[in-house]
Protein backbone atom coordinates (compact mmCIF):
# COMPACT_ATOMS: atom_id res chain seq x y z
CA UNK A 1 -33.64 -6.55 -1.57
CA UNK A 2 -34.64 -6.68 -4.69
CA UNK A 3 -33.81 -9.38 -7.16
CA UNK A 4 -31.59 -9.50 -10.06
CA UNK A 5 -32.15 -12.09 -13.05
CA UNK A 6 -30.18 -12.99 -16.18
CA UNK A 7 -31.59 -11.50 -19.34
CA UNK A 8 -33.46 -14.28 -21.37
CA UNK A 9 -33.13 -16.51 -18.04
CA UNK A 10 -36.19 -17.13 -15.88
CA UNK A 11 -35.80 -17.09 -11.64
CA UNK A 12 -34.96 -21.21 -11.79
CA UNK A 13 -32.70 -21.24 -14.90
CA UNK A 14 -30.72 -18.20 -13.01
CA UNK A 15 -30.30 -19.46 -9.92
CA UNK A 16 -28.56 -22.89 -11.54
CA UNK A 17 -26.24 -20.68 -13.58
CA UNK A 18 -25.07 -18.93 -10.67
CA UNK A 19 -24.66 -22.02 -9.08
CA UNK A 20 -22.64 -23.74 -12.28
CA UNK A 21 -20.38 -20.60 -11.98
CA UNK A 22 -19.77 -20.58 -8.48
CA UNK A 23 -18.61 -23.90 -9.09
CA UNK A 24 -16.59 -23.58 -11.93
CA UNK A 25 -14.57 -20.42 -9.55
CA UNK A 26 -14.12 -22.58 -6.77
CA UNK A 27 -12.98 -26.12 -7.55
CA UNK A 28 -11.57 -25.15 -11.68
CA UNK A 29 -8.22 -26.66 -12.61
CA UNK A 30 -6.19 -23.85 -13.41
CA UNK A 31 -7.39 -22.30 -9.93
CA UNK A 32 -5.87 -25.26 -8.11
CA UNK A 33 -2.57 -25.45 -10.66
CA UNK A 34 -1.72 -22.08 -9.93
CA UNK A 35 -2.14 -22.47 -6.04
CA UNK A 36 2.09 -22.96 -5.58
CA UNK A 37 3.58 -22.06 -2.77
CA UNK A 38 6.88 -21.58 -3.93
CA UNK A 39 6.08 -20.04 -6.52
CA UNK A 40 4.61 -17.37 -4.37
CA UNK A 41 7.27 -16.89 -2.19
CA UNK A 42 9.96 -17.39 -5.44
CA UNK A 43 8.11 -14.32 -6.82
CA UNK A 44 7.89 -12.29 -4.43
CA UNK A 45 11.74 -12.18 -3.21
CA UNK A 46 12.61 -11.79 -6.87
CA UNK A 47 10.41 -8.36 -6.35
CA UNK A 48 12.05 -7.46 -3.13
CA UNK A 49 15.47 -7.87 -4.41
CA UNK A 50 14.80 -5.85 -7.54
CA UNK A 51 13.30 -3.11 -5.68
CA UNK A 52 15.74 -2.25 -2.66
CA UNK A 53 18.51 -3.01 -5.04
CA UNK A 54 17.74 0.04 -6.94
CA UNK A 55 19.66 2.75 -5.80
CA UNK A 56 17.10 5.35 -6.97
CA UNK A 57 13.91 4.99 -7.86
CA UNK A 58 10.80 7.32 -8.08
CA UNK A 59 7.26 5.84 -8.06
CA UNK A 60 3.44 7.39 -8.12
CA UNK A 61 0.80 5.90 -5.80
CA UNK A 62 -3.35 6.28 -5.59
CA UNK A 63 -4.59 4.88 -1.93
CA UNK A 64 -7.43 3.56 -0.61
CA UNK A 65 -8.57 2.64 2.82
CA UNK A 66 -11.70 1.65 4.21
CA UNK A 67 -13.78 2.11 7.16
CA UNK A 68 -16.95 0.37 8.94
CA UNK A 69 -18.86 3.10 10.45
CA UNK A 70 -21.42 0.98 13.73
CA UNK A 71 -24.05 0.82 11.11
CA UNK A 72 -22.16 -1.40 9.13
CA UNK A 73 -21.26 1.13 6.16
CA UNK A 74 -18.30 0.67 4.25
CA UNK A 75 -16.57 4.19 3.92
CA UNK A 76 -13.88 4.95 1.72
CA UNK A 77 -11.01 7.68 1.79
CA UNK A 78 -8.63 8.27 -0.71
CA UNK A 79 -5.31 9.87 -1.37
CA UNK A 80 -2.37 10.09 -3.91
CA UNK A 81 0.93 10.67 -4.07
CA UNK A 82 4.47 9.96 -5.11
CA UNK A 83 7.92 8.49 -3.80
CA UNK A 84 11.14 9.61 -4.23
CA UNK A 85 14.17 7.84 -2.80
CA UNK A 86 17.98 8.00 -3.11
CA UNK A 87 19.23 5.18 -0.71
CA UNK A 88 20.29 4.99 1.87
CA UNK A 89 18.91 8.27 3.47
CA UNK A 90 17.36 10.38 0.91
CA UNK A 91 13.49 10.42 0.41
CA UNK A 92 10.49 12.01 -0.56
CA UNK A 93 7.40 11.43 0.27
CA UNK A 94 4.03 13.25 -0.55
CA UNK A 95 0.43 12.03 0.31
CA UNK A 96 -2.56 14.49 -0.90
CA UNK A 97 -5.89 13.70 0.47
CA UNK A 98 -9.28 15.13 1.16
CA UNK A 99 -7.95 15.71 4.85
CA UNK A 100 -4.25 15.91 4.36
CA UNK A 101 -1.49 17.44 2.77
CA UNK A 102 1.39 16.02 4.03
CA UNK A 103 5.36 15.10 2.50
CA UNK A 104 8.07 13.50 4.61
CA UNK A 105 11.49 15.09 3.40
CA UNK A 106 14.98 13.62 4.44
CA UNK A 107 18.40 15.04 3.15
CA UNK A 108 20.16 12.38 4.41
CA UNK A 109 21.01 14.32 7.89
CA UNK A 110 17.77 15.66 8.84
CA UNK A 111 13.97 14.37 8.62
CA UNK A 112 11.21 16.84 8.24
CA UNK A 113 7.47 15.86 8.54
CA UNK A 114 5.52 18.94 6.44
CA UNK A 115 2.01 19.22 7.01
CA UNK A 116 1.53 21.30 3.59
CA UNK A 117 -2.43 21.83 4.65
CA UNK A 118 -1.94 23.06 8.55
CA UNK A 119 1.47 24.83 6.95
CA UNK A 120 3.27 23.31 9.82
CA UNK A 121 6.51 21.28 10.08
CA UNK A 122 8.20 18.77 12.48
CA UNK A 123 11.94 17.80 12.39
CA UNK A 124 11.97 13.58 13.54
CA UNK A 125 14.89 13.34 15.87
CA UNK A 126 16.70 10.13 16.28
CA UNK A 127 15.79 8.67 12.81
CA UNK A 128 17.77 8.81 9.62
CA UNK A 129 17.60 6.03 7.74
CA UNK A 130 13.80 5.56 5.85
CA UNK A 131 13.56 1.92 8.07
CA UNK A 132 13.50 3.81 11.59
CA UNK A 133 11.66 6.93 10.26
CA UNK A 134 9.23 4.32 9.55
CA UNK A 135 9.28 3.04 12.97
CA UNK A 136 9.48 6.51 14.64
CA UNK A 137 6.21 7.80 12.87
CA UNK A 138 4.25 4.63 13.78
CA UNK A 139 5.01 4.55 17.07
CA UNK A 140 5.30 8.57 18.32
CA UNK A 141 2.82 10.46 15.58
CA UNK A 142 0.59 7.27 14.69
CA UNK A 143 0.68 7.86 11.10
CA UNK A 144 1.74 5.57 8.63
CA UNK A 145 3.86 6.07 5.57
CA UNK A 146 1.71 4.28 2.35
CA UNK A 147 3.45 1.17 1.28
CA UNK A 148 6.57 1.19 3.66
CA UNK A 149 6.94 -2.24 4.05
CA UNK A 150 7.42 -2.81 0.22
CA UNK A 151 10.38 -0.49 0.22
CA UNK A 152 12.37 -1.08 3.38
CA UNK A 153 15.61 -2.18 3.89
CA UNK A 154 14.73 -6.17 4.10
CA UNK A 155 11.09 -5.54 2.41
CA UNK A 156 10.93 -9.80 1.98
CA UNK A 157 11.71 -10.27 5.43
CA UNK A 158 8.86 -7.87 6.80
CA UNK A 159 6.30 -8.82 4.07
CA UNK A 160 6.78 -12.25 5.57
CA UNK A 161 6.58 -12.02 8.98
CA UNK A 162 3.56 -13.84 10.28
CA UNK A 163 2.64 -15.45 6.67
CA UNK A 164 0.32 -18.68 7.19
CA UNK A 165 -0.18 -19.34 3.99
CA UNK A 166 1.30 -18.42 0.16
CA UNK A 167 -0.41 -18.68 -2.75
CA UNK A 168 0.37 -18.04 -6.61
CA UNK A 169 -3.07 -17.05 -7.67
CA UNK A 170 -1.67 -16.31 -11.28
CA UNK A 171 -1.90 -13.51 -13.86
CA UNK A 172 -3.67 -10.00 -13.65
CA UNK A 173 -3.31 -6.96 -15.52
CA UNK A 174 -2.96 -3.62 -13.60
CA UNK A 175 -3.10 -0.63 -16.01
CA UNK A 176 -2.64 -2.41 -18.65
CA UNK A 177 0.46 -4.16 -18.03
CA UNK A 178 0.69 -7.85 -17.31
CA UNK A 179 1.63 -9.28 -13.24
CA UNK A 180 1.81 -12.07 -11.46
CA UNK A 181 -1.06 -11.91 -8.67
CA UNK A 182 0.33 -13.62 -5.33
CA UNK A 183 -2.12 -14.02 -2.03
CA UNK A 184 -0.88 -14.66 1.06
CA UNK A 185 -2.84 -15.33 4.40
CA UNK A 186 -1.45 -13.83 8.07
CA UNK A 187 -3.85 -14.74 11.30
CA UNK A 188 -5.60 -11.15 10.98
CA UNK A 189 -5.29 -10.27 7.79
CA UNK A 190 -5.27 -11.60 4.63
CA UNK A 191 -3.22 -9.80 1.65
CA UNK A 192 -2.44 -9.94 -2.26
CA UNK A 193 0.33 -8.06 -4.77
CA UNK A 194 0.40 -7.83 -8.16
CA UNK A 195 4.19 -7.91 -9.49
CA UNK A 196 4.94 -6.90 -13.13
CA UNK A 197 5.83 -10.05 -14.81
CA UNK A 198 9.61 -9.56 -17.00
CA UNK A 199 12.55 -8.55 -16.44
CA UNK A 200 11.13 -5.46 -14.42
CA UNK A 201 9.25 -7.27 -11.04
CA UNK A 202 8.41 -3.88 -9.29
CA UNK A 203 4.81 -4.04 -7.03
CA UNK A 204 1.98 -2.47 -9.28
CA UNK A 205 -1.17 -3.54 -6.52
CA UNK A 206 -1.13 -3.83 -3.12
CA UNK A 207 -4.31 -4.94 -0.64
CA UNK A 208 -4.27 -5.68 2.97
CA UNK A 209 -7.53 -7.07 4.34
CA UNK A 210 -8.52 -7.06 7.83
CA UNK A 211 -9.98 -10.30 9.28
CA UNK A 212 -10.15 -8.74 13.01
CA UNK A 213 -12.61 -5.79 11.71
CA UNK A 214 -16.38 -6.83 10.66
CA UNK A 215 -17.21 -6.79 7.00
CA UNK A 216 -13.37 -6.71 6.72
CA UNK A 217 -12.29 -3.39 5.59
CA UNK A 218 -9.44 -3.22 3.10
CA UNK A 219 -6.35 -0.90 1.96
CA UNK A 220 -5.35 -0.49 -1.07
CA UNK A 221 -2.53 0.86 -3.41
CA UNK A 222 -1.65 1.24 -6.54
CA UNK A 223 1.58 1.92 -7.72
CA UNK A 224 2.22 3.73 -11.03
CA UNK A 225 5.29 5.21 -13.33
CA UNK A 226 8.51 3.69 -11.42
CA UNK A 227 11.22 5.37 -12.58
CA UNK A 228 14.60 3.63 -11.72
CA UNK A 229 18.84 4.40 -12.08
CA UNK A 230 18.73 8.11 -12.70
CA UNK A 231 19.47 10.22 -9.75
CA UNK A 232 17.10 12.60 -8.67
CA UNK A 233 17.54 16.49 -8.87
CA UNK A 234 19.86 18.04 -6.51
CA UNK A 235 17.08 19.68 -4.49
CA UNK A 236 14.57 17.00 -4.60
CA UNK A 237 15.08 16.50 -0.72
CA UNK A 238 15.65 19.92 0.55
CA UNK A 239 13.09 20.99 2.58
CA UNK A 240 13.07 25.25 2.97
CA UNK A 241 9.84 26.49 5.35
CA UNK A 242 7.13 28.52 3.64
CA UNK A 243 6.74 31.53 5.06
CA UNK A 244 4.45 32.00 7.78
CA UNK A 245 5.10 28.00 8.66
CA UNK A 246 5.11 27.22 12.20
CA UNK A 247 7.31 24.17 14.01
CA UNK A 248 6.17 22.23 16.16
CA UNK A 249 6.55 18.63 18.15
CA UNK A 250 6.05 15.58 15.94
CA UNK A 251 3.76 14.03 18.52
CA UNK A 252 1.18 17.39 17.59
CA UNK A 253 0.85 16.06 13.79
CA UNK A 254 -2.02 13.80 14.79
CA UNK A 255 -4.10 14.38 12.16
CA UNK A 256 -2.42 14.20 9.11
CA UNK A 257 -3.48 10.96 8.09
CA UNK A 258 -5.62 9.56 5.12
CA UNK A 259 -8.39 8.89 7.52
CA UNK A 260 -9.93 11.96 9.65
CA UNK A 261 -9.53 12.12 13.60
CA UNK A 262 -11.77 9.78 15.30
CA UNK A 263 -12.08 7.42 12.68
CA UNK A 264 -10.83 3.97 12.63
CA UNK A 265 -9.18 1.98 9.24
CA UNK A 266 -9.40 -1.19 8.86
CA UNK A 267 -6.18 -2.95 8.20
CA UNK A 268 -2.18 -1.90 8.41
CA UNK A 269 -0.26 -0.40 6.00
């Protein structure tokens, strides 16, 4: 491996500045002064409120998740994407990646998985509202829905579940705009958010990291131009086959996630 020095710095004088600043990010003040609890868990149901209070809202996502390949490689695949949602059972959902091209369409009485790439559709029986859509895809197709659990019906609730540990870790800045950055611990994973500080909390970052994987893969999301109040277009969740589109079962879209077939991701979404 080769070795990296400080400019100006010999090998000794390096290695005891490293050390000083390894220090200084461990045991600092402000580190432990912002370690609160409360104020973690304060902050984040003031976010959770805001958001599935909003009748409408609209947001734009980039995605990340990892993999560890047996050689120890850390792969990454990425996807984008946007949300539309008229509560309580109107939604929108794209996700383009470099293996899918998917969107997730409800009109309030029916639910339509579109596999835009394989031009193929699936209608989800037995679901309506966005909470047991969630559920239904999970559990019958395997594939998840990016950043569900920050926009479900009682988001605080399952954002909690399992928590260890809160922490307020402070201020970040994600694009630009100021947030508080929480971190909170579970047994297998370990996750942070980064909540627009003001009178606007909505989620800007999201990160789940995986404790139960080696080299502890993460996911992560970003979350860009909310929109909130105005109702969306009339036909922003009508969903009319393309011709030459073929239906099929839901439990045949199994590979229509961010990840290709045969791969494993570290950490839930």
């Amino acid at each position: 491996m080769e070795r990296r020095t400080f400019p100006g710095l010999n090998p000794a004088m390096t290695k005891t500045a490293l050390g000083l600043f390894v220090c200084m990010a461990v045991t600092g003040a402000p580190w432990q002064a912002a370690a609160d609890e409360d104020a973690a868990r304060s902050i984040l149901k003031t976010m959770t409120d805001f958001v599935s209070r909003q009748d409408n809202l609209s947001v734009k996502y980039d995605a990340d998740v990892e993999v560890v390949t047996p050689a120890i490689q850390k792969i990454q695949f990425s996807a984008s994407g946007e949300f539309v949602m008229s509560r309580p059972d109107k939604f929108r959902v794209s996700r383009t990646g470099g293996y899918a091209d998917v969107e997730l369409i409800s009109d309030g009485a029916r639910v339509t998985v579109h596999d835009r790439g394989g031009n193929r559709y699936a209608e989800l029986a037995g679901a309506r509202s966005f909470d047991e859509v969630v559920e239904k895809l999970r559990n019958e197709a395997g594939v998840e829905v990016p950043g569900a659990d920050l926009l479900l019906s009682k988001p605080y609730d399952e954002l909690m579940a399992g928590v260890l540990e809160a922490m307020h870790v402070g201020r970040g800045v994600i694009d630009g705009t100021e947030c508080e950055h929480l971190a909170f611990r579970n047994l297998d994973t370990d996750w942070q958010i980064w909540i627009e500080a003001g009178d606007r909390p909505v989620p800007r970052k999201y990160v789940i990291t995986s404790k139960a994987v080696g080299a502890a893969p993460q996911y992560t999301l970003r979350l860009k131009d909310w929109q909130t109040g105005a109702a969306p277009a009339a036909d922003a969740f009508v969903f009319k086959p393309p011709p030459g589109s073929t239906g099929v079962e839901v439990t045949m879209l199994d590979d229509i996630d961010d990840v290709p077939a045969g791969v494993t991701p570290g950490g839930d979404k």
